[in-house]
Protein backbone atom coordinates (compact mmCIF):
# COMPACT_ATOMS: atom_id res chain seq x y z
CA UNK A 1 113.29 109.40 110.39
CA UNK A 2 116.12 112.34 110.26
CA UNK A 3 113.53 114.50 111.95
CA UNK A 4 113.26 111.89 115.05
CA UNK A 5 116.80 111.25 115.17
CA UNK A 6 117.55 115.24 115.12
CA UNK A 7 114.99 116.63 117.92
CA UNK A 8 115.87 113.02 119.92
CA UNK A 9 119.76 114.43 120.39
CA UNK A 10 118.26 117.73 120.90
CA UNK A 11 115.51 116.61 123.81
CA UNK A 12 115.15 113.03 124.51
CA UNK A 13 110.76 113.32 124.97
CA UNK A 14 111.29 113.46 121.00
CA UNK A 15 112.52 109.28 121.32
CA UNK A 16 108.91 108.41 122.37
CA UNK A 17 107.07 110.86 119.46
CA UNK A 18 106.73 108.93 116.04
CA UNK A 19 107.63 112.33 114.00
CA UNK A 20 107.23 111.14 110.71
CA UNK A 21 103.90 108.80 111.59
CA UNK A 22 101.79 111.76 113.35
CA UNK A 23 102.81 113.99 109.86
CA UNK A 24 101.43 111.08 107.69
CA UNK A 25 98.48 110.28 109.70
CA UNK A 26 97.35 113.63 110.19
CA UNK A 27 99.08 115.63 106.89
CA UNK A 28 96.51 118.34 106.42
CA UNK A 29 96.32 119.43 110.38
CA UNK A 30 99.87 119.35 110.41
CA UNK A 31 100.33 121.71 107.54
CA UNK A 32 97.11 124.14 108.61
CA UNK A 33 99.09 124.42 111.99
CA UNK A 34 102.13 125.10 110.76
CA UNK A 35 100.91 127.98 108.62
CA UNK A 36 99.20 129.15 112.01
CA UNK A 37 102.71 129.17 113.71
CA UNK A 38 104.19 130.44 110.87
CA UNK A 39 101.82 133.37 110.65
CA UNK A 40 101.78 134.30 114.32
CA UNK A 41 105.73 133.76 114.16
CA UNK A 42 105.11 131.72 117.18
CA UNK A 43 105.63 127.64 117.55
CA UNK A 44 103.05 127.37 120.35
CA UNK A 45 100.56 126.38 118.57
CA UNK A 46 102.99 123.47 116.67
CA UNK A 47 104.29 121.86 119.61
CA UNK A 48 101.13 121.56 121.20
CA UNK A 49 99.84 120.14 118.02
CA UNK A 50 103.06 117.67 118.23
CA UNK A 51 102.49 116.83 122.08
CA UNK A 52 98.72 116.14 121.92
CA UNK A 53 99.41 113.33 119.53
CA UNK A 54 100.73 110.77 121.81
CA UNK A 55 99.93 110.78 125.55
CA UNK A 56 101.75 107.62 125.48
CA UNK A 57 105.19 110.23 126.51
CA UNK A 58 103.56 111.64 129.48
CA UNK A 59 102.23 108.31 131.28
């Protein structure tokens, strides 16, 4: 929930993505991509992970 609340103040889009859900749900893709973004020192591939989760933000 702190993770929502944080990135909500920060950019608003972050009110419609369920943070914490899409990290349960999908736990092992969320830490393979991480250690992608982390390794390429690049958050690209993260927030496109993030974003693809719920097209409900973008309708």
């Amino acid at each position: 929930m702190w993770q929502t609340l944080l990135l909500s103040r920060w950019k608003p889009i972050f009110n419609c993505l369920p943070v914490e859900t899409l990290i349960r749900e999908r736990q092992q893709e969320y830490y393979t991509i991480l250690a992608v973004a982390d390794k390429a020192a690049d958050s690209t591939a993260f927030v496109e992970f993030m974003l693809r989760r719920d097209p409900r933000c973008f309708k």
